[in-house]
N, C-alpha and C. Protein backbone atom coordinates (compact mmCIF):
# COMPACT_ATOMS: atom_id res chain seq x y z
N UNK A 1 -6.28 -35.40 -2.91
CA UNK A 1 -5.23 -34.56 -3.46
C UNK A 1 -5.81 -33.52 -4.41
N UNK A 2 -6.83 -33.89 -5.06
CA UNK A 2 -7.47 -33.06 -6.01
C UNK A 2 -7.84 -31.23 -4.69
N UNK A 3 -9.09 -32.07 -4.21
CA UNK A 3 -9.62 -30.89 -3.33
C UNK A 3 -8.07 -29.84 -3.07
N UNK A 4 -7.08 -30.70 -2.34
CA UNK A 4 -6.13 -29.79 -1.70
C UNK A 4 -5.40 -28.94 -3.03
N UNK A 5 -5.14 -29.44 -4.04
CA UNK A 5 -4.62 -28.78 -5.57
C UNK A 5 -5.36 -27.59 -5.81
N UNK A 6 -6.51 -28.17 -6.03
CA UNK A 6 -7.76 -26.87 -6.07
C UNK A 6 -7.92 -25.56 -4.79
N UNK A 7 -7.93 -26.36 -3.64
CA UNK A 7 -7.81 -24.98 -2.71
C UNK A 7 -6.53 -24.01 -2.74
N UNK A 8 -5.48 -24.29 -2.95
CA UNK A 8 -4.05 -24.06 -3.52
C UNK A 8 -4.76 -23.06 -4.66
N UNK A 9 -5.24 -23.59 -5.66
CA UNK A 9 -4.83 -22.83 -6.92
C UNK A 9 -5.91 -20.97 -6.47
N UNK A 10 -7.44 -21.77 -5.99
CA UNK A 10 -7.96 -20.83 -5.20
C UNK A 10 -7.42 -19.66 -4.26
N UNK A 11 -7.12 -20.33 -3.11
CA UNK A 11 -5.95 -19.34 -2.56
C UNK A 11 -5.28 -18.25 -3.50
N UNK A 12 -4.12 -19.27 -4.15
CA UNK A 12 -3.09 -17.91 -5.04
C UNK A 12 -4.11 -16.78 -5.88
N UNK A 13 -5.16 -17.35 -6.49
CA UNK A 13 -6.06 -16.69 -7.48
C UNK A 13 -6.39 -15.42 -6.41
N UNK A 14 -7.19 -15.64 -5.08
CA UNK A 14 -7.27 -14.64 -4.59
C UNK A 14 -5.91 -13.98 -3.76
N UNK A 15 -4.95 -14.17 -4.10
CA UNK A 15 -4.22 -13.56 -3.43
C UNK A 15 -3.47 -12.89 -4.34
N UNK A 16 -3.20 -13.11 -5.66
CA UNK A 16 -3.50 -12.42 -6.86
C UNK A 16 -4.33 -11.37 -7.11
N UNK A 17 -5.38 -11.17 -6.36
CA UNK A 17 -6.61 -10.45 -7.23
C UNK A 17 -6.10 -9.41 -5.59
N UNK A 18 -5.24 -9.86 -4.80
CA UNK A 18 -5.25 -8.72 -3.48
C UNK A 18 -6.09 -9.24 -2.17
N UNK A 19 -6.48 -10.52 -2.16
CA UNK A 19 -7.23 -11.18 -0.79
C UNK A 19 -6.50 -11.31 0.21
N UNK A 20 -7.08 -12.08 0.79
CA UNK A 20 -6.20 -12.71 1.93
C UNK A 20 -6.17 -12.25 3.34
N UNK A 21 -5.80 -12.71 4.21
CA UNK A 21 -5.24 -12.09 5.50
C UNK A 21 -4.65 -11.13 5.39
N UNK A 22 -4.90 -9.80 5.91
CA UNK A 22 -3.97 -8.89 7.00
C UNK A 22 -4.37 -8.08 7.70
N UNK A 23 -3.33 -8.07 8.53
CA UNK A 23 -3.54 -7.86 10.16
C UNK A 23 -3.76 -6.31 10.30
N UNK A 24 -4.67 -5.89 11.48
CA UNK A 24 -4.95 -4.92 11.24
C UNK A 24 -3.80 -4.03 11.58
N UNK A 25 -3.86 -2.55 11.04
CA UNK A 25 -2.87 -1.26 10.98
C UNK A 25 -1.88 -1.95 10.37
N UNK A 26 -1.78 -2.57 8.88
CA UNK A 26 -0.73 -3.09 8.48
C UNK A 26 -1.33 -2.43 6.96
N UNK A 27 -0.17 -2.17 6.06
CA UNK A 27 -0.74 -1.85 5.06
C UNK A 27 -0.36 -3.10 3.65
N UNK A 28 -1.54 -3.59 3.86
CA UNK A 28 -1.75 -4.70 2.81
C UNK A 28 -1.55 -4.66 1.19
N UNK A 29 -2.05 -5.85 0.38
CA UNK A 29 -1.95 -5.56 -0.88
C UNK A 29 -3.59 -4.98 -1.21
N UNK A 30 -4.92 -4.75 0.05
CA UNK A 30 -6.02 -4.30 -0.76
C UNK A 30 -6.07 -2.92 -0.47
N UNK A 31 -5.01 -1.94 0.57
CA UNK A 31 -4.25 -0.72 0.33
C UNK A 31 -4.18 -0.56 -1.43
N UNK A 32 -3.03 -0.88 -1.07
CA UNK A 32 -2.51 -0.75 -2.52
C UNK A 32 -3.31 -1.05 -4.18
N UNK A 33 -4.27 -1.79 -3.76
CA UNK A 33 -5.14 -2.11 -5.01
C UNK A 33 -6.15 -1.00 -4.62
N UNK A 34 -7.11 -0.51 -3.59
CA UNK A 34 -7.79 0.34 -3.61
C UNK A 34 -7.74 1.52 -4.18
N UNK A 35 -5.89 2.11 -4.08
CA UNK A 35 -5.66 3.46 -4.07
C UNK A 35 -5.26 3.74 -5.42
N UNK A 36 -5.33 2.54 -6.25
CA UNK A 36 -4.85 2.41 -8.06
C UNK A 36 -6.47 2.08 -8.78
N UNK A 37 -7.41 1.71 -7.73
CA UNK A 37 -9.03 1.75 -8.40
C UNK A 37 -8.98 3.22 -7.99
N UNK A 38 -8.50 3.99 -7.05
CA UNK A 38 -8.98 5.40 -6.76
C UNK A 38 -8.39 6.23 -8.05
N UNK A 39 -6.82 5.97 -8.62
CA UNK A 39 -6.63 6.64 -8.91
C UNK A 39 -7.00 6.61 -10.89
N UNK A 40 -7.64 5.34 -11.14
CA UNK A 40 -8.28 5.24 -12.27
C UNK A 40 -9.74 5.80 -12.14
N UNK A 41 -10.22 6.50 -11.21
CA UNK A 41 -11.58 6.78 -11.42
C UNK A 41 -11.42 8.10 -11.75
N UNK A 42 -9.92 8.89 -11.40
CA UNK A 42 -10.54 9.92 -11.57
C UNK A 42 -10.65 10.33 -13.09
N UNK A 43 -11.74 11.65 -12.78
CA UNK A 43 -12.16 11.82 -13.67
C UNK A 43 -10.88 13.07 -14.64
N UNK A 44 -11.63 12.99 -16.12
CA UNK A 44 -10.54 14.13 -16.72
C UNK A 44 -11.17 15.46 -16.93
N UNK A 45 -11.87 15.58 -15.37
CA UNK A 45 -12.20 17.23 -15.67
C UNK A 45 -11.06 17.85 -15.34
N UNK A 46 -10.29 17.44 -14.15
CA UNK A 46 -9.08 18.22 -13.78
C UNK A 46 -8.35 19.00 -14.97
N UNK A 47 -7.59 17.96 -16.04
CA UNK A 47 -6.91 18.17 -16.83
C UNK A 47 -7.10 18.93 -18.11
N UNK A 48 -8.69 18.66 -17.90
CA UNK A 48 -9.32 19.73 -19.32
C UNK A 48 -10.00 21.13 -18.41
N UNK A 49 -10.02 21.41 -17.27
CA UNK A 49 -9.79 22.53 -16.79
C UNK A 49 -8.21 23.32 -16.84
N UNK A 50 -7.28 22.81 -16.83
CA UNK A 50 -5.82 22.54 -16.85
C UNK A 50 -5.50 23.15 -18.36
N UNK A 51 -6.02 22.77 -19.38
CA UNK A 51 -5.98 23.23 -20.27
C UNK A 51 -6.77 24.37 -20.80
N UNK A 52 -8.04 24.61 -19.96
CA UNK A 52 -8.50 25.45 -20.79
C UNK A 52 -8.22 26.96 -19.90
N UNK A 53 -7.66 26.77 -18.84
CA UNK A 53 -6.56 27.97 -18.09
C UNK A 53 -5.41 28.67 -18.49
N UNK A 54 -4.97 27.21 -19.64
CA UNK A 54 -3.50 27.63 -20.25
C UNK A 54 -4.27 28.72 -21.49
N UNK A 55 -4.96 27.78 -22.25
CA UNK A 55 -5.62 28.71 -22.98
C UNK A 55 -5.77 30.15 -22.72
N UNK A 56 -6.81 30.61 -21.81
CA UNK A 56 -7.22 31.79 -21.23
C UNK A 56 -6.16 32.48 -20.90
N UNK A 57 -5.18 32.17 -19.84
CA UNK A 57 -4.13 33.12 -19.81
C UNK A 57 -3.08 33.55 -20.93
N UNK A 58 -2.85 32.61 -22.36
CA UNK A 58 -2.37 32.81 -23.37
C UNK A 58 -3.17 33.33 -24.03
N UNK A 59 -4.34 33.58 -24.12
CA UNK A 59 -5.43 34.54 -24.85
C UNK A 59 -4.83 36.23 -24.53
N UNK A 60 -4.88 35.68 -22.74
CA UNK A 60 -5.04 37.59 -21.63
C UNK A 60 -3.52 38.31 -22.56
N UNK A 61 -2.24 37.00 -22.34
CA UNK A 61 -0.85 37.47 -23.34
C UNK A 61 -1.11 37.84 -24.21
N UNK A 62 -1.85 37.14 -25.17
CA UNK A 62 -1.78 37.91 -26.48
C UNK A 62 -2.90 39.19 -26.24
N UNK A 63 -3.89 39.78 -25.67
CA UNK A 63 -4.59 40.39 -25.55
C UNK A 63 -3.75 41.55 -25.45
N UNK A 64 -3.06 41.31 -24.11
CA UNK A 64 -2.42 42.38 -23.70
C UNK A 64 -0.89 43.17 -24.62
N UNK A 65 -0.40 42.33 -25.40
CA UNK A 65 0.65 42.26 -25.82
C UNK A 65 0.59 43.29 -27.35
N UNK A 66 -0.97 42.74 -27.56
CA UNK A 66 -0.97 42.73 -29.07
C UNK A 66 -2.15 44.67 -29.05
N UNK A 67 -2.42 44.71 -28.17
CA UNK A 67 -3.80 45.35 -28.13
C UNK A 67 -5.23 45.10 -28.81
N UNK A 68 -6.63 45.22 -28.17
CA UNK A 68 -7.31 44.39 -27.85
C UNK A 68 -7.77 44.98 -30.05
N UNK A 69 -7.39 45.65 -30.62
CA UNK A 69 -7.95 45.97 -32.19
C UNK A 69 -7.42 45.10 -32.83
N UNK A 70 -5.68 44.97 -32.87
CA UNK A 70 -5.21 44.38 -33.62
C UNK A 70 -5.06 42.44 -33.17
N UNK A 71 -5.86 42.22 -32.15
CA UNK A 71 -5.87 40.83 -31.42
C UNK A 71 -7.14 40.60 -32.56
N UNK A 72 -8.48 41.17 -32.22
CA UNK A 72 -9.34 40.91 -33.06
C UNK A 72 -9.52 40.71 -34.41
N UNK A 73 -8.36 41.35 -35.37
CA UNK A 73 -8.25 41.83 -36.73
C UNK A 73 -7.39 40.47 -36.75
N UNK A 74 -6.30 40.01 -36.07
CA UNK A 74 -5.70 38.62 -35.93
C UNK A 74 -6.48 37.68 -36.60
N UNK A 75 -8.03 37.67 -35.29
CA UNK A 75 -8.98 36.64 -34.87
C UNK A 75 -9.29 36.46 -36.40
N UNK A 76 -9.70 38.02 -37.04
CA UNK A 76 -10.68 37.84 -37.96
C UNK A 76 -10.05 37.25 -39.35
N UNK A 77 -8.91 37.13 -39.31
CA UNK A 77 -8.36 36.90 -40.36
C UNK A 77 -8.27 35.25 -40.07
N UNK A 78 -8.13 35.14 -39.12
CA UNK A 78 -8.08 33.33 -38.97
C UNK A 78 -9.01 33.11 -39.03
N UNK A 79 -10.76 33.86 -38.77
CA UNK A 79 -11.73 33.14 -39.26
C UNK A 79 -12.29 32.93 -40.95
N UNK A 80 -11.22 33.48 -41.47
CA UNK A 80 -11.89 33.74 -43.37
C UNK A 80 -10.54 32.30 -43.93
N UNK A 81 -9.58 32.21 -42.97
CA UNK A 81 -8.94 30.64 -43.20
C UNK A 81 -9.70 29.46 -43.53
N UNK A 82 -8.66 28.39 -43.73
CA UNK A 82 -9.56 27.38 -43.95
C UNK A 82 -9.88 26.75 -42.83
N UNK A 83 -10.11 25.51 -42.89
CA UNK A 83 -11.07 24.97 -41.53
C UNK A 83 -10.52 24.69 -40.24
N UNK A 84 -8.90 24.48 -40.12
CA UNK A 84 -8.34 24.53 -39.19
C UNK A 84 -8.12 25.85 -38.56
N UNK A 85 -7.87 26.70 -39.40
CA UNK A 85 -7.51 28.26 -39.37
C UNK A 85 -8.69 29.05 -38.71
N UNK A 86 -9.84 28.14 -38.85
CA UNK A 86 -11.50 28.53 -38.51
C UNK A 86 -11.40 28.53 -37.08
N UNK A 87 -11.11 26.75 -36.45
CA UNK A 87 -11.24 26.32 -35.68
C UNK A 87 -10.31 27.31 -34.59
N UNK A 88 -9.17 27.74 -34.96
CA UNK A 88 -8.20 28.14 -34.17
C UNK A 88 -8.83 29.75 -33.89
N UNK A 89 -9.44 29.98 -34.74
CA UNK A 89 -10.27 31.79 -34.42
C UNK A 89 -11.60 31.88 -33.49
N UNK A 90 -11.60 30.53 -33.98
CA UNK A 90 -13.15 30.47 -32.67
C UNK A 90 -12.53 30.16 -31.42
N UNK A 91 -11.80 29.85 -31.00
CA UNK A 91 -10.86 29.29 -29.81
C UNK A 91 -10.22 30.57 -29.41
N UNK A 92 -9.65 31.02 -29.98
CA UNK A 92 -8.96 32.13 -29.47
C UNK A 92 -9.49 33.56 -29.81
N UNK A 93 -11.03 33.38 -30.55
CA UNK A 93 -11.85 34.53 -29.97
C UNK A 93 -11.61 35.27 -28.82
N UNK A 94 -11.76 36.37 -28.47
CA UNK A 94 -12.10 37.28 -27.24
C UNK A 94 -13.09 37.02 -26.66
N UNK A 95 -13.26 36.66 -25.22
CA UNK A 95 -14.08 36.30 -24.57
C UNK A 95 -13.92 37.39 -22.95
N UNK A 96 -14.73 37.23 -22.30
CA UNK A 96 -14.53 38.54 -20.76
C UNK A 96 -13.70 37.89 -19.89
N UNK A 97 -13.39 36.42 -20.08
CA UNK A 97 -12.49 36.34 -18.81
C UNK A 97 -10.89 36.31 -19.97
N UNK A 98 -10.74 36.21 -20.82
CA UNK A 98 -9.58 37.02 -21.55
C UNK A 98 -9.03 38.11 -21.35
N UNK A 99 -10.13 38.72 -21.40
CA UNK A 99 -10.02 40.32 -20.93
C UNK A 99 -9.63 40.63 -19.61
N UNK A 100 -9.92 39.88 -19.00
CA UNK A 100 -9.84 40.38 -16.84
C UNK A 100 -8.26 39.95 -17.12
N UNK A 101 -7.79 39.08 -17.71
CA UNK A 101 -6.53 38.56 -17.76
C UNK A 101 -5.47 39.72 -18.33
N UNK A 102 -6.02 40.04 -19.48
CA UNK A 102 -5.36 41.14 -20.40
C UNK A 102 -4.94 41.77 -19.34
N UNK A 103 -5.52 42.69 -18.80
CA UNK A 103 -6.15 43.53 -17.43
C UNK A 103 -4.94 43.10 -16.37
N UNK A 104 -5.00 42.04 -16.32
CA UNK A 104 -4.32 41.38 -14.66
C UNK A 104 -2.60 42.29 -15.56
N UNK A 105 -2.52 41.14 -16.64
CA UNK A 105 -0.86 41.27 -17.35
C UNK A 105 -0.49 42.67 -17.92
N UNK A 106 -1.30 43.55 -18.51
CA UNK A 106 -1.18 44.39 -18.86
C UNK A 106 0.10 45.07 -18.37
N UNK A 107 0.43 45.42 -17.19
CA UNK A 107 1.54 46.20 -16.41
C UNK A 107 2.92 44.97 -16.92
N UNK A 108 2.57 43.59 -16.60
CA UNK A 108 3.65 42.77 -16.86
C UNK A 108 4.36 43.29 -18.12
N UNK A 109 3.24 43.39 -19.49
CA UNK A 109 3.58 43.29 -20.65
C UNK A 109 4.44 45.29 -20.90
N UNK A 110 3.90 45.79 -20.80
CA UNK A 110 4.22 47.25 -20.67
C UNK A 110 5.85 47.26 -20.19
């Protein structure tokens, strides 16, 4: 009775963890566990590309909006801030793909 208790508890353990029998073209529970290891691997470049797009095109807005003297005179005043005020001028510095953006919106903003 022991052995049979133990193969029992075995069994459920792997059938728990996603084991077991199934038949082929059937979509199982190691489907479903594979595609939740797939979707924890990915990585977070996506999302910090994602952000740093939002960035850039809210740079090209204000670029375009503000004109490219008084965007800089902005910048420069947030860099003589304090350290957050720093951080936020180095970030939203003028950079060339800001500019291609400015460029793209320009007509939008006009």
């Amino acid at each position: 009775m022991k052995q049979f208790t133990g193969r029992l508890r075995r069994i459920d353990r792997i059938h728990r963890q996603g084991g077991g029998f199934e038949a082929a073209g059937t979509l199982g529970q190691s489907y479903y566990t594979r595609e939740r290891e797939r979707r924890d691997q990915r990585s977070a470049l996506r999302p910090a590309l994602v952000v740093l797009a939002v960035i850039v095109i809210f740079k090209g807005f204000l670029l375009a909006s503000n004109g490219e003297n008084a965007y800089r005179e902005k910048v420069a005043t947030l860099k003589s801030g304090s350290a957050v005020e720093r951080v936020g001028g180095f970030v939203m510095a003028v950079d060339p793909l800001a500019l291609v953006v400015a460029g793209w919106v320009k007509p939008l903003v006009d």
